[in-house]
N, C-alpha and C. Protein backbone atom coordinates (compact mmCIF):
# COMPACT_ATOMS: atom_id res chain seq x y z
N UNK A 1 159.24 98.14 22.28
CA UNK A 1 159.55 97.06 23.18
C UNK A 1 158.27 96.69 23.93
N UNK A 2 157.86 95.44 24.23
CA UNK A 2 156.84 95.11 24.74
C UNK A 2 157.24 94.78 26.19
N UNK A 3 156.53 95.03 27.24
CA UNK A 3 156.64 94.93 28.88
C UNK A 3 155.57 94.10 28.84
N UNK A 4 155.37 92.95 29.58
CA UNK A 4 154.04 92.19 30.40
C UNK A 4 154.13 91.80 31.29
N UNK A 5 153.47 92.20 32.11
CA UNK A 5 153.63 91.75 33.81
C UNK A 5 152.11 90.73 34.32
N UNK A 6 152.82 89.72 34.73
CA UNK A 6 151.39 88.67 35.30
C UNK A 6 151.72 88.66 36.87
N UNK A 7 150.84 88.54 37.25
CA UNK A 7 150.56 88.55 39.00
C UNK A 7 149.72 87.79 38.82
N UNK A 8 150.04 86.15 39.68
CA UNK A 8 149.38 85.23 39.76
C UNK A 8 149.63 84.76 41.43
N UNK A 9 148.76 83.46 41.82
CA UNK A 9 148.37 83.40 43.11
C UNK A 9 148.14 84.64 43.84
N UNK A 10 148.41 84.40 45.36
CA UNK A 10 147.74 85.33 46.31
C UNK A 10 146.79 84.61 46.47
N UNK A 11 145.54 84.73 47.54
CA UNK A 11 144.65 83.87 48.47
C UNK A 11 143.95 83.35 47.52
N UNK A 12 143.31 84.00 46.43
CA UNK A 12 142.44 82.76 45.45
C UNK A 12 142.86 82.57 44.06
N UNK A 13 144.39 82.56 44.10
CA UNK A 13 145.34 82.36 42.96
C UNK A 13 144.74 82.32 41.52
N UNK A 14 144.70 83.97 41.59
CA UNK A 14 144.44 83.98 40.28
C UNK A 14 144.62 84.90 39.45
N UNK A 15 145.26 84.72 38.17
CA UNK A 15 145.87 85.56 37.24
C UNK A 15 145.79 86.51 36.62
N UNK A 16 146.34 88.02 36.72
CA UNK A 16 146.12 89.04 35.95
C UNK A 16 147.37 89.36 35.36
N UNK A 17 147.16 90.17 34.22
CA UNK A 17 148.19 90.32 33.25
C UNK A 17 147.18 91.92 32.72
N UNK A 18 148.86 92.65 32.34
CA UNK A 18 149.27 93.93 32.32
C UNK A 18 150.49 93.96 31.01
N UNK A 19 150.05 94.62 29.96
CA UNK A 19 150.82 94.90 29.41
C UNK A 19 151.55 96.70 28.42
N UNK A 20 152.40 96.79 28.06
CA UNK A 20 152.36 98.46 27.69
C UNK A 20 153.59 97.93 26.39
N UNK A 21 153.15 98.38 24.99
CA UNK A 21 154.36 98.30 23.44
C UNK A 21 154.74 99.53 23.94
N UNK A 22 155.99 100.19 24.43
CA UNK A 22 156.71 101.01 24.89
C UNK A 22 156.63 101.70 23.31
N UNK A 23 157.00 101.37 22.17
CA UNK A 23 157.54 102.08 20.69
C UNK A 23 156.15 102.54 20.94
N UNK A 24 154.67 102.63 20.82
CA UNK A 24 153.74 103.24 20.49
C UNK A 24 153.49 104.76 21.35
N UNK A 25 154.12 104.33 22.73
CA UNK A 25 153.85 105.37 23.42
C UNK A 25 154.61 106.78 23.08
N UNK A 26 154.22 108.29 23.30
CA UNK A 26 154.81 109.45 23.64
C UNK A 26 156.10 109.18 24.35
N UNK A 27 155.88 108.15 25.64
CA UNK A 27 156.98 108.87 26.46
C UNK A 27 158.00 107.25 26.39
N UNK A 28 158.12 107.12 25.41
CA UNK A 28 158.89 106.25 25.62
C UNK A 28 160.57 105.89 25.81
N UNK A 29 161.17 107.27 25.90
CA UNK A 29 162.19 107.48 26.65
C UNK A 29 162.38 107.16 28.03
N UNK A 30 161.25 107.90 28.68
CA UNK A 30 161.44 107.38 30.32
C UNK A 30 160.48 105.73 30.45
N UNK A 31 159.84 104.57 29.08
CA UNK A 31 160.09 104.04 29.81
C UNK A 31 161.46 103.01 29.65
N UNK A 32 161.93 103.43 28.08
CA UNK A 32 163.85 102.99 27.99
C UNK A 32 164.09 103.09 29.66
N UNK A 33 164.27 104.31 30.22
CA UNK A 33 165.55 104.79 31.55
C UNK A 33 165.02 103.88 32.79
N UNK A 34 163.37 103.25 32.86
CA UNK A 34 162.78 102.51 33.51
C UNK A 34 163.06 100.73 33.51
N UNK A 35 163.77 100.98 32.19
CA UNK A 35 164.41 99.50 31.61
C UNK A 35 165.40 99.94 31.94
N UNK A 36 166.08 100.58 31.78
CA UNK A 36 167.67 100.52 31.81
C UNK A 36 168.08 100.59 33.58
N UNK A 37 167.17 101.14 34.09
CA UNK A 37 167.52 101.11 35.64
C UNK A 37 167.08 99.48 36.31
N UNK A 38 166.79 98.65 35.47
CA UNK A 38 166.71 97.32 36.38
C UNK A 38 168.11 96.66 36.08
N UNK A 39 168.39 96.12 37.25
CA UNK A 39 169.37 95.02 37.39
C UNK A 39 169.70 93.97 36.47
N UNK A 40 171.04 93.94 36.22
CA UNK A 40 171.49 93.34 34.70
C UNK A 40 171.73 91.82 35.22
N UNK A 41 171.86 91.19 36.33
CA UNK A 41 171.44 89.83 36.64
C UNK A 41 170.02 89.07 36.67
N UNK A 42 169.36 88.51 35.79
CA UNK A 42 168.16 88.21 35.52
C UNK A 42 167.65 87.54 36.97
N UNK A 43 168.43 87.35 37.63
CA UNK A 43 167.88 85.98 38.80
C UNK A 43 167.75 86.40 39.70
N UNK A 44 166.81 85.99 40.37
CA UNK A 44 166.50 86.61 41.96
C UNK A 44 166.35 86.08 43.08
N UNK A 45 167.18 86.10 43.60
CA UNK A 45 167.28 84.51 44.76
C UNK A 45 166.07 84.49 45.18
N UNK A 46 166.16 83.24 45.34
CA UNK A 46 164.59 82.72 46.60
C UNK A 46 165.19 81.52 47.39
N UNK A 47 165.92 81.55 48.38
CA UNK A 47 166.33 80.89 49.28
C UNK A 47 165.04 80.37 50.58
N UNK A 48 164.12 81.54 50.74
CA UNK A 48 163.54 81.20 51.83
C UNK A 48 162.23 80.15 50.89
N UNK A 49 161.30 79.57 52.28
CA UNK A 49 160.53 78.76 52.07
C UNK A 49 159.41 79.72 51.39
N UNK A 50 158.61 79.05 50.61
CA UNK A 50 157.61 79.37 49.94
C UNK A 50 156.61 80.16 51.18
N UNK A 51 155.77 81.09 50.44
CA UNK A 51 155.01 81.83 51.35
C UNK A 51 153.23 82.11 51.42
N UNK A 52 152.90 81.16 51.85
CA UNK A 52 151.17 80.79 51.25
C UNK A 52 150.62 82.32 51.33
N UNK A 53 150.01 82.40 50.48
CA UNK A 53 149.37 83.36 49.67
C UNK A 53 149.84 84.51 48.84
N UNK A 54 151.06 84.50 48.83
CA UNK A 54 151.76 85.79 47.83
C UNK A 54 151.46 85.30 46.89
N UNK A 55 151.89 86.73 46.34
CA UNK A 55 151.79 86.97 44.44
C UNK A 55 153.33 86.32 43.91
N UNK A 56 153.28 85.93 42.97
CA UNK A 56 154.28 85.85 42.17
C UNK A 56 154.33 86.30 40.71
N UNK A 57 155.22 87.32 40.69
CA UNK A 57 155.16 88.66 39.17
C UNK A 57 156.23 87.67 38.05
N UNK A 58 155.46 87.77 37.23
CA UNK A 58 156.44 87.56 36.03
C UNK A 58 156.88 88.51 35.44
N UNK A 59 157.87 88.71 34.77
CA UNK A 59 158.02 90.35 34.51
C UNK A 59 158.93 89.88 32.81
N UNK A 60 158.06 90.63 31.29
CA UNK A 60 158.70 90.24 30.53
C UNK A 60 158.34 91.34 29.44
N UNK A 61 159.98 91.51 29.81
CA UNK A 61 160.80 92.62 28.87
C UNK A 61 161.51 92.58 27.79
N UNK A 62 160.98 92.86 26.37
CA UNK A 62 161.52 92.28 25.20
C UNK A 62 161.66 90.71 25.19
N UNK A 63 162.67 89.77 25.17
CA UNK A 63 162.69 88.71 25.06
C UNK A 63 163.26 88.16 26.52
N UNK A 64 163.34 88.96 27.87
CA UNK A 64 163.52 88.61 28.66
C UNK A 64 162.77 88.31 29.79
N UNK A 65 162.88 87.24 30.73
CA UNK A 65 161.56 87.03 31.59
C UNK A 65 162.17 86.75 32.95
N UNK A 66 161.66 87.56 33.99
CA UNK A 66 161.87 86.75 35.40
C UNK A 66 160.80 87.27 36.02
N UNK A 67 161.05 85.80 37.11
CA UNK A 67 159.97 86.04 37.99
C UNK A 67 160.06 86.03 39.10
N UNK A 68 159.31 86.94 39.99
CA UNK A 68 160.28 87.70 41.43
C UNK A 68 158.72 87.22 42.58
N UNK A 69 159.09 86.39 43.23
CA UNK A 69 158.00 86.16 44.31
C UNK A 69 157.70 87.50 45.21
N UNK A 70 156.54 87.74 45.35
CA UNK A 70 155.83 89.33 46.01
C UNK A 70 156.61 89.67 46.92
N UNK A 71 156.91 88.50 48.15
CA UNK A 71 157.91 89.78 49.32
C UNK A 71 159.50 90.23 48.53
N UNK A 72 159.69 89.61 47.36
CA UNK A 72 160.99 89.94 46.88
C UNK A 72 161.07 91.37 46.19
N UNK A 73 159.65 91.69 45.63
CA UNK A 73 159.31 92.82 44.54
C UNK A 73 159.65 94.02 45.21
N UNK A 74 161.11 94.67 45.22
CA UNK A 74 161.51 95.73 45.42
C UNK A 74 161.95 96.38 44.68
N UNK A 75 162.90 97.98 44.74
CA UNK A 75 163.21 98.62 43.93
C UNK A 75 163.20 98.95 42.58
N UNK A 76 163.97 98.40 41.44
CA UNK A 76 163.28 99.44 40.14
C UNK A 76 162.15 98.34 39.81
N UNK A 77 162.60 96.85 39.76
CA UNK A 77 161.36 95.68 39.70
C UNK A 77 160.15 96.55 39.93
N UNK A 78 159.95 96.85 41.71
CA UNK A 78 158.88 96.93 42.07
C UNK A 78 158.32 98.24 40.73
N UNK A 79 158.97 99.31 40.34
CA UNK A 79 158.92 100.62 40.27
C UNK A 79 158.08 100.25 38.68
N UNK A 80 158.88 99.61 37.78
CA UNK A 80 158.78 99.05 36.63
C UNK A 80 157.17 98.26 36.74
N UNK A 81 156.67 97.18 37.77
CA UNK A 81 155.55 96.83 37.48
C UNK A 81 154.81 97.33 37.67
N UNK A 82 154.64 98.57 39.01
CA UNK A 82 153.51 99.42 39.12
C UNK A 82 153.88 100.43 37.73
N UNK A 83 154.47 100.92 37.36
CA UNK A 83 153.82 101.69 35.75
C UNK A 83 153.12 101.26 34.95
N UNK A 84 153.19 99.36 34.43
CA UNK A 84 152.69 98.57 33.74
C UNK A 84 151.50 98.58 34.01
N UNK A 85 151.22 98.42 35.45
CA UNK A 85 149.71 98.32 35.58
C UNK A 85 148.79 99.19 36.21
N UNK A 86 149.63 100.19 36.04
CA UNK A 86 148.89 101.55 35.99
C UNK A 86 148.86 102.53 34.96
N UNK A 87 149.51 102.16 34.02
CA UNK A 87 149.40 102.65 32.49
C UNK A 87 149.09 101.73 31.36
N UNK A 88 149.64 100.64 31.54
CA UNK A 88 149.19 99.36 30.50
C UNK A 88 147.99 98.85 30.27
N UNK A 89 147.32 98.64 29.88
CA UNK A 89 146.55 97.43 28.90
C UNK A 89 146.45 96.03 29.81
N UNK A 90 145.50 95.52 29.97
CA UNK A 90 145.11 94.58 30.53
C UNK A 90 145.51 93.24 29.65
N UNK A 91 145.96 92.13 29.90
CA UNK A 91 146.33 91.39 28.48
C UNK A 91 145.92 90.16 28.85
């Protein structure tokens, strides 16, 4: 399964990308249980007003994609992109 995470804007809006093929790795059981612990509603409200200078994460898992504005990036989200880009591949 392929993970890619982009973090774009923030103060000089600009794009990095993180990626990890889960099938190549050793431990790719825990990162299945790392997938399986995110939230099965793809959508993530954003009710409030836009917030000059955050990040905004794209987050794309197998054939699925959302994207969670930075003060939103909590729990397994948050948990799931810091592995990516602290074990992944720059992409």
């Amino acid at each position: 399964m392929q993970i890619v995470v982009r973090r774009s804007g923030g103060f000089a809006g600009l794009t990095r990308a993180w990626q990890v093929d889960t099938d190549a790795r050793p431990d790719a059981d825990r990162w299945a249980e790392l997938v399986g612990a995110l939230p099965r509603d793809a959508a993530v409200p954003d009710a409030d007003a836009p917030t000059p200078d955050d990040f905004v994460w794209t987050v794309t898992v197998a054939r699925t994609t959302v994207t969670i504005p930075g003060r939103r990036l909590d729990g397994p989200w948050a948990t799931l992109v810091a592995e990516v880009r602290d074990q992944g591949e720059p992409a």
